[in-house]
C-alpha atoms as a PDB file:
ATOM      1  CA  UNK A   1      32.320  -0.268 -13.698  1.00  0.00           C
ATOM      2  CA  UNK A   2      29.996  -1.849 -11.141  1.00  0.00           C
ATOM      3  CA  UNK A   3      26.704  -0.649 -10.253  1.00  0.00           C
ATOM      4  CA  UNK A   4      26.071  -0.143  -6.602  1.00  0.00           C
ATOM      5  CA  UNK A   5      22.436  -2.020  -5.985  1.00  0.00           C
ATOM      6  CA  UNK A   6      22.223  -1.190  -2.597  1.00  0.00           C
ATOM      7  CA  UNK A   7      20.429   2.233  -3.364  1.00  0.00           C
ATOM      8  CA  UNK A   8      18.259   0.512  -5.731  1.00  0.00           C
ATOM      9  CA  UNK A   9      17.229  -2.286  -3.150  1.00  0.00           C
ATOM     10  CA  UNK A  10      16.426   0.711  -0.442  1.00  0.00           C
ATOM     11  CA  UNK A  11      14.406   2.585  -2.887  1.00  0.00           C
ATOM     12  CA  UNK A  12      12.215  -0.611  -4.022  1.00  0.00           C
ATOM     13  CA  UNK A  13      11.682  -1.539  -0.303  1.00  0.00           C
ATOM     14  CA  UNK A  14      10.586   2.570   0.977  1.00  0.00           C
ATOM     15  CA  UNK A  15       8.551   2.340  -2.413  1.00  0.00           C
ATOM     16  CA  UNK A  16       6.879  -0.936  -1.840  1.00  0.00           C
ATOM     17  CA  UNK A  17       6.207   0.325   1.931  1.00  0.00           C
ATOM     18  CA  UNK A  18       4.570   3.513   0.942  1.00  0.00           C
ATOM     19  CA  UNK A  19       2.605   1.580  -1.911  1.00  0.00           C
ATOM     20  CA  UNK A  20       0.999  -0.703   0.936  1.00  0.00           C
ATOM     21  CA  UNK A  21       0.257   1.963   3.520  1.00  0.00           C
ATOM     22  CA  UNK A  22      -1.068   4.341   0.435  1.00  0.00           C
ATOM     23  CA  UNK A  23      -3.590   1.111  -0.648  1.00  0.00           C
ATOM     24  CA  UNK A  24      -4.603  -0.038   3.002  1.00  0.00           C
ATOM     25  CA  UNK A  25      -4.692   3.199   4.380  1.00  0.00           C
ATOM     26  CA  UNK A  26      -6.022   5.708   2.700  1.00  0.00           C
ATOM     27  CA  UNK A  27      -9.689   6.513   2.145  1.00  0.00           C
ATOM     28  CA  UNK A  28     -11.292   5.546  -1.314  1.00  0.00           C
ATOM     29  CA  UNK A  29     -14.443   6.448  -3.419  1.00  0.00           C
ATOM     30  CA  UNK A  30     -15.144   3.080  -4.489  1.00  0.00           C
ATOM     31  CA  UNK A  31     -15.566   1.816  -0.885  1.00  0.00           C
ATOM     32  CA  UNK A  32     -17.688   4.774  -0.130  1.00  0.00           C
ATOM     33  CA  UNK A  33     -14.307   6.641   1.362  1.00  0.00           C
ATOM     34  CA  UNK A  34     -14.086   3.727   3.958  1.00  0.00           C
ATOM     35  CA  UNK A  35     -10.330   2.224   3.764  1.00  0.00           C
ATOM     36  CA  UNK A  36      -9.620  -1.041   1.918  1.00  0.00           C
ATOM     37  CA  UNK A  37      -9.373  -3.209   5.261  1.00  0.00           C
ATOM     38  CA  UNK A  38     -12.891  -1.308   6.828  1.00  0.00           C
ATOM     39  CA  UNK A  39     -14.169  -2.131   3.830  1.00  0.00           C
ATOM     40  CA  UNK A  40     -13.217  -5.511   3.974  1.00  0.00           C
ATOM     41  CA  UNK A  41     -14.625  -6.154   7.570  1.00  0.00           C
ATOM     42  CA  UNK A  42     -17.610  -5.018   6.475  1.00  0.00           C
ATOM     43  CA  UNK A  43     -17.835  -7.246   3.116  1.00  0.00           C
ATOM     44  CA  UNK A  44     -16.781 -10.209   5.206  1.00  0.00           C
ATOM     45  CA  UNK A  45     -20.055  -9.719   7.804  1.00  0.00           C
ATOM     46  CA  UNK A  46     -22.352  -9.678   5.191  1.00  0.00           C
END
């Protein structure tokens, strides 16, 4: 019997897509609630 991969492959790449905007996008307490990226600007100008 042969397993079908194509499912798997979709779920890894919605997964991996939800991961990134979850950890790029979304506010958190270590960076004072700023995002990872505004927090990066303003690391970067100091």
């Amino acid at each position: 019997m042969a397993i079908d991969k194509e499912p798997l492959d979709h779920a890894r790449t919605v997964i991996a897509a939800w991961a990134e905007g979850y950890n790029q996008s979304r506010p958190h307490s270590a960076f004072g609630y700023e995002t990872p990226a505004a927090f990066a600007v303003e690391l970067h100008k100091q």
